[in-house]
C-alpha atoms as a PDB file:
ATOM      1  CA  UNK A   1     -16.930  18.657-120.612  1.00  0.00           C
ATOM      2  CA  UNK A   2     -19.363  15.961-119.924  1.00  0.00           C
ATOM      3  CA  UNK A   3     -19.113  12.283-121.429  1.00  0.00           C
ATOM      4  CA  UNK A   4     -21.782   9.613-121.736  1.00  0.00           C
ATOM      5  CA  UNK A   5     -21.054   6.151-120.273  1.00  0.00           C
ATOM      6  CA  UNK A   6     -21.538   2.901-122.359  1.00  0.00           C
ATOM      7  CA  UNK A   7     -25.358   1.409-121.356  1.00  0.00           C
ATOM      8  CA  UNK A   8     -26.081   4.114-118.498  1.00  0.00           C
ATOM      9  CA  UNK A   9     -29.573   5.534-119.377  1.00  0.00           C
ATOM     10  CA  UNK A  10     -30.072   8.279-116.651  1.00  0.00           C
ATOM     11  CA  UNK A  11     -27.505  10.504-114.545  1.00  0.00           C
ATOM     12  CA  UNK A  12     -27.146  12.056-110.977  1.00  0.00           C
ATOM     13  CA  UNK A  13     -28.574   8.685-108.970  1.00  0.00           C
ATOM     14  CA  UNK A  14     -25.912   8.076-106.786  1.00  0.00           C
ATOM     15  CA  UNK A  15     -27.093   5.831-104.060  1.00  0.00           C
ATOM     16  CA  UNK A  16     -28.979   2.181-105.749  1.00  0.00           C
ATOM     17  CA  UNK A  17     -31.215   0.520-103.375  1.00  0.00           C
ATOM     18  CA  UNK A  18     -32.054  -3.307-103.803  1.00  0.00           C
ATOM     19  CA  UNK A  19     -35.264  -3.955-102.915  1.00  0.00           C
ATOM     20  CA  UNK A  20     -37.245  -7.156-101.272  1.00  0.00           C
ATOM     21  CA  UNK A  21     -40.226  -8.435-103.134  1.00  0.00           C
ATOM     22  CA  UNK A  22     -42.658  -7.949-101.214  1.00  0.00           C
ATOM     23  CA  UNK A  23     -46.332  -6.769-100.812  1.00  0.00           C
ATOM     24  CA  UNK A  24     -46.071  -3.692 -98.396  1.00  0.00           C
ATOM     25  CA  UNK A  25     -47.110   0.259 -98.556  1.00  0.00           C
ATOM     26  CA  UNK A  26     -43.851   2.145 -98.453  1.00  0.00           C
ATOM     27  CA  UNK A  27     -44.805   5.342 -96.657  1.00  0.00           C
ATOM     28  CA  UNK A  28     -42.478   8.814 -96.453  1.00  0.00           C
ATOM     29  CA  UNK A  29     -39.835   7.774 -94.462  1.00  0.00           C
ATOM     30  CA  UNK A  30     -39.341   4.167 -95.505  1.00  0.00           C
ATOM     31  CA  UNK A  31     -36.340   3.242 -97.558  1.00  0.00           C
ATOM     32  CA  UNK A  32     -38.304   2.400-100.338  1.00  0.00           C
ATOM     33  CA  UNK A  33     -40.023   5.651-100.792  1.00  0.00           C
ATOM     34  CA  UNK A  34     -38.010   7.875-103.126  1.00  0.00           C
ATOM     35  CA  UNK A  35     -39.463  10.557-101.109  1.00  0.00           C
ATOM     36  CA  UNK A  36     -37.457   9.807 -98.266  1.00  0.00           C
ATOM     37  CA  UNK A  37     -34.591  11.372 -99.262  1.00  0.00           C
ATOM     38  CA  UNK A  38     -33.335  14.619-100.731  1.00  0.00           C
ATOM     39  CA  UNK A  39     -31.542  13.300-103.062  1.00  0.00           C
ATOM     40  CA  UNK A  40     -32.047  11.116-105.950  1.00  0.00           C
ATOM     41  CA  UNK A  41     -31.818   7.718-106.098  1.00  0.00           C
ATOM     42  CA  UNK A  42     -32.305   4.500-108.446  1.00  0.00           C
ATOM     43  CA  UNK A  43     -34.366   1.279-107.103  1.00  0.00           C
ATOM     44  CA  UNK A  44     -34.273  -2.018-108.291  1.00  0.00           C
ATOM     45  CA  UNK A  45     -36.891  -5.044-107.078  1.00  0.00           C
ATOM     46  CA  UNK A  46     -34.644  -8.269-106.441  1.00  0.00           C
ATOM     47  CA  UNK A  47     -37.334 -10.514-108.505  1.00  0.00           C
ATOM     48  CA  UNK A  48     -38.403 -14.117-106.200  1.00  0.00           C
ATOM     49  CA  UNK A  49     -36.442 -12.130-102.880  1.00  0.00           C
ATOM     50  CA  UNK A  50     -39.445 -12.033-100.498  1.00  0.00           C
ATOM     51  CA  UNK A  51     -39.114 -11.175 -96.726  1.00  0.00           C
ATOM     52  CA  UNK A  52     -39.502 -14.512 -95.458  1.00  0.00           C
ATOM     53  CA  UNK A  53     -36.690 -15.402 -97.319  1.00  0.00           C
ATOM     54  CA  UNK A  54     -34.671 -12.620 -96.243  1.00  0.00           C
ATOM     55  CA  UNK A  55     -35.375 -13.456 -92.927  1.00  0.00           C
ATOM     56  CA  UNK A  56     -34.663 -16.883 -93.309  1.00  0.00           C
ATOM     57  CA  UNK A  57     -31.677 -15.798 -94.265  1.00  0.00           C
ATOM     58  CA  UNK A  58     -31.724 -17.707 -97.266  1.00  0.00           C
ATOM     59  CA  UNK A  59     -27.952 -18.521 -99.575  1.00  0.00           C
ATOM     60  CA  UNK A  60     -29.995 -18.375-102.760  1.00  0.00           C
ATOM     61  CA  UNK A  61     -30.616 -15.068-102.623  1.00  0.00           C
ATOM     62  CA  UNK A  62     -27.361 -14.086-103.350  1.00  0.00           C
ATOM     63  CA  UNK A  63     -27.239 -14.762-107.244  1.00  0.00           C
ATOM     64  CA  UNK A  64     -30.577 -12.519-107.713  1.00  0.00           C
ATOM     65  CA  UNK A  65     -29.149 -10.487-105.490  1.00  0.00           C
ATOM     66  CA  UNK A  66     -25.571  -9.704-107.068  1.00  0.00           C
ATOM     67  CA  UNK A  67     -27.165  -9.493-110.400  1.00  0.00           C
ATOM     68  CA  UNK A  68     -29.336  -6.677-109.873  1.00  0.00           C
ATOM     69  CA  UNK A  69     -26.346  -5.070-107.302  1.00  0.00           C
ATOM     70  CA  UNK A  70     -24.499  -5.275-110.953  1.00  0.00           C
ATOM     71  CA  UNK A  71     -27.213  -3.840-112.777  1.00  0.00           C
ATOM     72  CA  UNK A  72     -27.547  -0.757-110.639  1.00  0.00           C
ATOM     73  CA  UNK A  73     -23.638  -0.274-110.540  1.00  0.00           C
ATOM     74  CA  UNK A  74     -24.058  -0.403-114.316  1.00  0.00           C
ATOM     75  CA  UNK A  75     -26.644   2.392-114.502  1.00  0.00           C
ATOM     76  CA  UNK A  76     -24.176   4.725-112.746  1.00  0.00           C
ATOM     77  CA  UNK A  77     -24.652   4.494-108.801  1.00  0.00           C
ATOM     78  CA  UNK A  78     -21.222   4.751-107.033  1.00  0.00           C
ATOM     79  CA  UNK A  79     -22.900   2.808-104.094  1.00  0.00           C
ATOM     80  CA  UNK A  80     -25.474   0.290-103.282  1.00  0.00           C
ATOM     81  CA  UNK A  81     -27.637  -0.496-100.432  1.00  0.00           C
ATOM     82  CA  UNK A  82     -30.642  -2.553 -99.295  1.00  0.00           C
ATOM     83  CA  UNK A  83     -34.007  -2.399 -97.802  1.00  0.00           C
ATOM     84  CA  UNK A  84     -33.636  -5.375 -95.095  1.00  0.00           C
ATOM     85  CA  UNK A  85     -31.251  -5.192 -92.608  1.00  0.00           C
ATOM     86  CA  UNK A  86     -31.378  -9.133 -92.641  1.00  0.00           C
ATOM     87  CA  UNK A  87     -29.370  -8.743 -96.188  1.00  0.00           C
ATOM     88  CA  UNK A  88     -26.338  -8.730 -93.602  1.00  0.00           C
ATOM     89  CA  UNK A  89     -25.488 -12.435 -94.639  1.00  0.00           C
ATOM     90  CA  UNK A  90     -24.630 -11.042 -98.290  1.00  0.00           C
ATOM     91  CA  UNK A  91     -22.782  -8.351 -97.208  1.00  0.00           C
ATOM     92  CA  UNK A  92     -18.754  -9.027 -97.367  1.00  0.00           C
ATOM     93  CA  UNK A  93     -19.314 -11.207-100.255  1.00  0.00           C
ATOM     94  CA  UNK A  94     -21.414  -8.914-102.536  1.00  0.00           C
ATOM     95  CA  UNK A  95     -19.170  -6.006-101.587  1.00  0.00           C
ATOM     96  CA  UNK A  96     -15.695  -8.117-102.459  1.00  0.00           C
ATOM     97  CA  UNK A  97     -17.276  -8.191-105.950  1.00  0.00           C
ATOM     98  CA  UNK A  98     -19.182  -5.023-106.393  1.00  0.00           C
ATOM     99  CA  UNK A  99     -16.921  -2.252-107.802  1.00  0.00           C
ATOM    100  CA  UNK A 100     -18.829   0.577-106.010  1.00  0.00           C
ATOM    101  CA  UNK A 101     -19.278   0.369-101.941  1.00  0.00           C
ATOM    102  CA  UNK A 102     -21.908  -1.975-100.582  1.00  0.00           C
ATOM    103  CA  UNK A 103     -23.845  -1.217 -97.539  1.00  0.00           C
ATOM    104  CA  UNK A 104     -26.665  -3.638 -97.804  1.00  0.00           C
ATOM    105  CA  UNK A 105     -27.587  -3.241 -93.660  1.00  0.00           C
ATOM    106  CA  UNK A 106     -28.731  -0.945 -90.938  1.00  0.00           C
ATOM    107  CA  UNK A 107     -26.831  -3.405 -89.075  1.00  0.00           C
ATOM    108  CA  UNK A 108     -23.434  -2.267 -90.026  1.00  0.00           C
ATOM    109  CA  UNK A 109     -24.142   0.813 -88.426  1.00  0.00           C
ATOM    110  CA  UNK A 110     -23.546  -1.060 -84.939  1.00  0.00           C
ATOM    111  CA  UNK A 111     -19.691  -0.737 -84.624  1.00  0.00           C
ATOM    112  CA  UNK A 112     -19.935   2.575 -84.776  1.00  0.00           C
ATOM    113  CA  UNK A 113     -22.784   3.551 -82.915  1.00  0.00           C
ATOM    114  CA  UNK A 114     -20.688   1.136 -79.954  1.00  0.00           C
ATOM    115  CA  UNK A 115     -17.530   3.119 -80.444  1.00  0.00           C
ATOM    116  CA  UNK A 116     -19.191   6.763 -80.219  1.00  0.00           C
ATOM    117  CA  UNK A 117     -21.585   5.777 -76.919  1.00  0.00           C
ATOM    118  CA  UNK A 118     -18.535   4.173 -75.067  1.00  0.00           C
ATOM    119  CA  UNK A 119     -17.746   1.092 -72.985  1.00  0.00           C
ATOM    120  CA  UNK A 120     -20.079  -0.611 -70.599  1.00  0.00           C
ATOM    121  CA  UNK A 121     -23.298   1.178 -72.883  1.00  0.00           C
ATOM    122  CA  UNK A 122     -25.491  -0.625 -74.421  1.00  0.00           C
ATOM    123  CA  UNK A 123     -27.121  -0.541 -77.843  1.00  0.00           C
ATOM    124  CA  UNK A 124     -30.892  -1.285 -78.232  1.00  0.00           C
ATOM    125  CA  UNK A 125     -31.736  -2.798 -81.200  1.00  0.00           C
ATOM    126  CA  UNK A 126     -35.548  -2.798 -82.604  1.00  0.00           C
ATOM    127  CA  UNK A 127     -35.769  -5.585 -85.217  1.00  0.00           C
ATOM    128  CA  UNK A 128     -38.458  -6.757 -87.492  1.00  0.00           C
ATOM    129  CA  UNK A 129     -37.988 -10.770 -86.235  1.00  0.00           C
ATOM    130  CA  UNK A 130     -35.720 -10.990 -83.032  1.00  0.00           C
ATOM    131  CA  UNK A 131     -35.603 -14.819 -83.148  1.00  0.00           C
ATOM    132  CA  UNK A 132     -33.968 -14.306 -86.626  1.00  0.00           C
ATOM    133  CA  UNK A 133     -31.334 -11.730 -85.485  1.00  0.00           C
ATOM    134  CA  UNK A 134     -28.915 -14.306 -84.565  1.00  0.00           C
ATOM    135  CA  UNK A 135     -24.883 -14.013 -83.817  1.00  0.00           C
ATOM    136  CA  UNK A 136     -24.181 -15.437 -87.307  1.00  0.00           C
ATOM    137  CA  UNK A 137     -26.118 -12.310 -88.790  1.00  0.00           C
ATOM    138  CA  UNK A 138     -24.385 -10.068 -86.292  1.00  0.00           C
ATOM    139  CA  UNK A 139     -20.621 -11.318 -87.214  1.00  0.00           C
ATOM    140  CA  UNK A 140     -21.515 -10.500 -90.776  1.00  0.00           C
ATOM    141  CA  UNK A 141     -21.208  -7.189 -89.892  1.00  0.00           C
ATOM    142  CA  UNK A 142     -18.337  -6.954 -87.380  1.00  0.00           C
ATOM    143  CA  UNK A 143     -19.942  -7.141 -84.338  1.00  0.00           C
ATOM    144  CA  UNK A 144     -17.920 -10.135 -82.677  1.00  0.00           C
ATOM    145  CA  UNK A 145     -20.180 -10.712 -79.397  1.00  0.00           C
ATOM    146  CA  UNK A 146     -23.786  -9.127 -78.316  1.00  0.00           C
ATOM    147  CA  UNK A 147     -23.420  -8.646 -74.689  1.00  0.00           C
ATOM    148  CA  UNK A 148     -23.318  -4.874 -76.095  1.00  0.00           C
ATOM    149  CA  UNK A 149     -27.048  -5.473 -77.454  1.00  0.00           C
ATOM    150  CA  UNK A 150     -30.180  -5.353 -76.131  1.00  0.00           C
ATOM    151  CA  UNK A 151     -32.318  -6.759 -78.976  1.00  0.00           C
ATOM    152  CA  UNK A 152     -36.409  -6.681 -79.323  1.00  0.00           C
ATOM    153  CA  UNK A 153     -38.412  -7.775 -82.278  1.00  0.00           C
ATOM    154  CA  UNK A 154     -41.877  -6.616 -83.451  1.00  0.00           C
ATOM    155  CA  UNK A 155     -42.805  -9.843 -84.813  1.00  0.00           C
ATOM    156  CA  UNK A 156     -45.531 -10.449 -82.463  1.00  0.00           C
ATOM    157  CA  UNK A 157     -46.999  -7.814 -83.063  1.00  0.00           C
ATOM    158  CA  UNK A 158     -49.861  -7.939 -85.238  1.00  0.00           C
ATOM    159  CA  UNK A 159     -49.695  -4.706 -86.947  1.00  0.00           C
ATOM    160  CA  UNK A 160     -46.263  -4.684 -87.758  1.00  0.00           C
ATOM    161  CA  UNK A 161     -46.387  -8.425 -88.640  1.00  0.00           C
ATOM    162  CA  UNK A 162     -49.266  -8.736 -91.280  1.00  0.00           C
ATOM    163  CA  UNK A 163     -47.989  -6.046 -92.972  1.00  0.00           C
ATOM    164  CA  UNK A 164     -44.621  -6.312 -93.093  1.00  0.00           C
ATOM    165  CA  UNK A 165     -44.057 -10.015 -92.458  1.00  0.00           C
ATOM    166  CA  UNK A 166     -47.063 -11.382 -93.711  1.00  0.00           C
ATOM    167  CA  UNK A 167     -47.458  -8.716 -96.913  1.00  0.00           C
ATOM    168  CA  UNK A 168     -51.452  -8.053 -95.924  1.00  0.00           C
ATOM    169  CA  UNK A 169     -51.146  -4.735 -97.998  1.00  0.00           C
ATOM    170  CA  UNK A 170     -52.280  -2.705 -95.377  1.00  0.00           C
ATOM    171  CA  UNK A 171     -50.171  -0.748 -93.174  1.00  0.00           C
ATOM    172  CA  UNK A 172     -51.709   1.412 -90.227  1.00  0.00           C
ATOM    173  CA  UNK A 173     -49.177   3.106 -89.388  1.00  0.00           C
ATOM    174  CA  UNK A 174     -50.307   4.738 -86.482  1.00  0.00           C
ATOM    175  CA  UNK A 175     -50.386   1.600 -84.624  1.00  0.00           C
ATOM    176  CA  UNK A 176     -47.043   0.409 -86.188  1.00  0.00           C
ATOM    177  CA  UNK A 177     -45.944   3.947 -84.059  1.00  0.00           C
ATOM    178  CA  UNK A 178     -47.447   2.896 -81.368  1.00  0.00           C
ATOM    179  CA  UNK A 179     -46.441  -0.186 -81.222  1.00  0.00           C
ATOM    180  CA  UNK A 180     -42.568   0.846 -82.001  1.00  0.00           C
ATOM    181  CA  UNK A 181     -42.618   3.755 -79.007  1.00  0.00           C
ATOM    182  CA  UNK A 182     -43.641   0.836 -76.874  1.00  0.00           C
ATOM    183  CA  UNK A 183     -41.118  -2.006 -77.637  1.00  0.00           C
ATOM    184  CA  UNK A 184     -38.311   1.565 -77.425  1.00  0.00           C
ATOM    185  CA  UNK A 185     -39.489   2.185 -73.922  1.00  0.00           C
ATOM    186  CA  UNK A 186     -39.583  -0.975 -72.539  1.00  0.00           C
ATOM    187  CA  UNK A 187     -36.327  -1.563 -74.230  1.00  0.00           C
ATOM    188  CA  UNK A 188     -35.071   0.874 -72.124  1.00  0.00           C
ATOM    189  CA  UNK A 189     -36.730   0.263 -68.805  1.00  0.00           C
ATOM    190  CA  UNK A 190     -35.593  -3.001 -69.179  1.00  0.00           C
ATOM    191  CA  UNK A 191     -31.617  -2.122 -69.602  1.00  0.00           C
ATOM    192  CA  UNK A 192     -31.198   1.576 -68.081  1.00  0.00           C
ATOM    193  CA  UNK A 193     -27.630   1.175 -69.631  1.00  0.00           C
ATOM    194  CA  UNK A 194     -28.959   1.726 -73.416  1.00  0.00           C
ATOM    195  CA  UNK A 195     -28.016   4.487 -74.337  1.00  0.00           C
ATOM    196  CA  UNK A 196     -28.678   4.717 -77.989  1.00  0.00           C
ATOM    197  CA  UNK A 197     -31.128   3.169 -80.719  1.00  0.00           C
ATOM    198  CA  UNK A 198     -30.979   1.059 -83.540  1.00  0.00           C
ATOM    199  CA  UNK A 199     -34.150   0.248 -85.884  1.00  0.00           C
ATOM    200  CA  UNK A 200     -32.880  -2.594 -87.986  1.00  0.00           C
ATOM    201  CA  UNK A 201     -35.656  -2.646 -90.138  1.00  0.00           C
ATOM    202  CA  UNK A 202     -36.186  -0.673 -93.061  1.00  0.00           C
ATOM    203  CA  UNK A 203     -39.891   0.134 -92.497  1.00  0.00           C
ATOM    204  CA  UNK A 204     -39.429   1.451 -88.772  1.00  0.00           C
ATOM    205  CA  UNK A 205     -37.615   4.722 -89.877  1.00  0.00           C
ATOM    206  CA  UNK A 206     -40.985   6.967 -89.838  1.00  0.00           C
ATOM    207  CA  UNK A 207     -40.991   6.303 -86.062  1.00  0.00           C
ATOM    208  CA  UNK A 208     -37.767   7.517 -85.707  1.00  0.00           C
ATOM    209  CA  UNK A 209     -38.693  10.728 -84.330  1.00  0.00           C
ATOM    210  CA  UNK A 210     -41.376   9.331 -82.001  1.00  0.00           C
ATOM    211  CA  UNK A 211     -39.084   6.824 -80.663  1.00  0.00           C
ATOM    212  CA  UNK A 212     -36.495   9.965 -79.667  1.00  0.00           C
ATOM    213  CA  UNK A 213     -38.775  11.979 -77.969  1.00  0.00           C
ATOM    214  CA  UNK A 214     -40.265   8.197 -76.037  1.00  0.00           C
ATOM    215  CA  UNK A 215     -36.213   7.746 -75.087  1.00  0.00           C
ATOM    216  CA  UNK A 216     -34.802  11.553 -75.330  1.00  0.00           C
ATOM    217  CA  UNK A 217     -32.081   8.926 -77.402  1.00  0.00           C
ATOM    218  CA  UNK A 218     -30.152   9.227 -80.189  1.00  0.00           C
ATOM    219  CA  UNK A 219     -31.683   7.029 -83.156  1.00  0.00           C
ATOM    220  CA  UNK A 220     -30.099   5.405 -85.538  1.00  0.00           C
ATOM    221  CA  UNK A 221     -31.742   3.475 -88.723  1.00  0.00           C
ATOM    222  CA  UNK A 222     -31.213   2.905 -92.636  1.00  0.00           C
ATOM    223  CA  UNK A 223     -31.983   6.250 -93.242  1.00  0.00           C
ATOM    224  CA  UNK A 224     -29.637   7.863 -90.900  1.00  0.00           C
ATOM    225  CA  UNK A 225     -26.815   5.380 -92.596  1.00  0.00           C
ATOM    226  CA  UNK A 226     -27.829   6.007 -96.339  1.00  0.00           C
ATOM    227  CA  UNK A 227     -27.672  10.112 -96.012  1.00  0.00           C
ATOM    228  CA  UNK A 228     -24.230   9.894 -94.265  1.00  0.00           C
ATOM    229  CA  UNK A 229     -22.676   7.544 -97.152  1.00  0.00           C
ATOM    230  CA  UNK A 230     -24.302  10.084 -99.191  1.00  0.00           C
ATOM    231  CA  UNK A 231     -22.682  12.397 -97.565  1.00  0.00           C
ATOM    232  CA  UNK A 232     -19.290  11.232 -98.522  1.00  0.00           C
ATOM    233  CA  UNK A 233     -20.219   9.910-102.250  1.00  0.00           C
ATOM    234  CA  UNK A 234     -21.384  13.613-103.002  1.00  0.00           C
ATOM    235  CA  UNK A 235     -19.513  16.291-101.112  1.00  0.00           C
ATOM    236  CA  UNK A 236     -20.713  20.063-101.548  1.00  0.00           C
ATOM    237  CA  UNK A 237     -18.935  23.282-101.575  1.00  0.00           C
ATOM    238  CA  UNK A 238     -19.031  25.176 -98.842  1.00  0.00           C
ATOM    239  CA  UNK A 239     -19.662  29.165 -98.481  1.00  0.00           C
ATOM    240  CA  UNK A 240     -19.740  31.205 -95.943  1.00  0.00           C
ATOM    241  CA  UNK A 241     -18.424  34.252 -94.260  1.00  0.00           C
ATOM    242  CA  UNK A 242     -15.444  34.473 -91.942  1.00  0.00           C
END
């Protein structure tokens, strides 16, 4: 027997996704392209939220930003997430009052990419604005010190930057590739003891897969973390034969 819930207009969206707003073309592979995933899921535009303030890590954004985390919790999804992994600073505060898990930022994926790569490795971290990816950010999601990190940012470069930074409305992505593959390699020529990859930003996971076969590296990015709570928010059957 099924039973409606009080003000929930639509079923079966499990993961919500707050989204920046911004000017940008969301391509397959970016967070916020439902297409992404094979799964449903519900979005919701945090209204005056733009990336420069995300990256400016501004306070105010948390009101706008807890009110539509409470809106999608109210249309039924059992978790909520974000499209900027600079939504960090919000983190333990949204998710102390959220009554569904938060996971607002590729970032919190960190601990545990640490734990399964071992001592003495290093993580390399590909961010939209390195200068911005600061230790205050960083303790927001549990990581106590970066001697562990290797950080690089794309902000310099112009591709990635006018469309993502400076919302031109234009994305090529083939040079955003390009550009990624090339900040990944010299990540990694740079620190030999890398020895996996993070892409912080939640535009960067279409390069994914040319990153990995740049680095022969695992890669880790929003996407990887949104399928795997997924994962344990919607559990299937299994069959089989034995």
């Amino acid at each position: 027997m099924y039973r409606a819930r009080s003000g929930q207009a639509s079923y079966g969206e499990a993961i919500g996704i707050l989204l920046l707003d911004s000017f940008t073309p969301f391509i397959p592979g970016d967070v916020a392209n439902a297409t992404t995933y094979d799964f449903p899921v519900r979005f919701k535009k945090v209204g005056g939220l733009t990336t420069k303030r995300a990256l400016a890590k501004d306070p105010t954004a948390f009101e706008p930003l807890l009110a539509a985390a409470e809106e999608l919790a109210g249309q039924g999804v059992r978790a909520v997430t974000g499209d900027c992994g600079f939504l960090a600073l919000h983190q333990r505060r949204l998710a102390a009052l959220l009554e569904v898990p938060v996971f607002l930022s590729s970032l919190l994926q960190i601990p545990f990419i640490s734990a399964i790569i071992g001592p003495d490795r290093m993580v390399g971290v590909i961010t939209a604005d390195s200068a911005s990816l600061d230790e205050m950010l960083l303790a927001a999601v549990g990581v106590e010190s970066a001697e562990s990190l290797v950080i690089r940012g794309m902000e310099d470069l112009p591709g990635f930057s006018e469309a993502v930074i400076e919302e031109a409305g234009v994305l090529d992505s083939d040079q955003v590739e390009q550009d990624t593959v090339s900040v990944a390699q010299e990540l990694v020529e740079d620190e030999p003891g890398v020895r996996a990859v993070l892409l912080e930003c939640s535009c960067l996971p279409p390069y994914g897969r040319a990153v990995q076969e740049a680095v022969g590296l695992p890669v880790f990015d929003y996407v990887t973390m949104i399928n795997y709570v997924h994962s344990a928010l919607i559990k299937r059957r299994f069959d089989g034969e034995m």
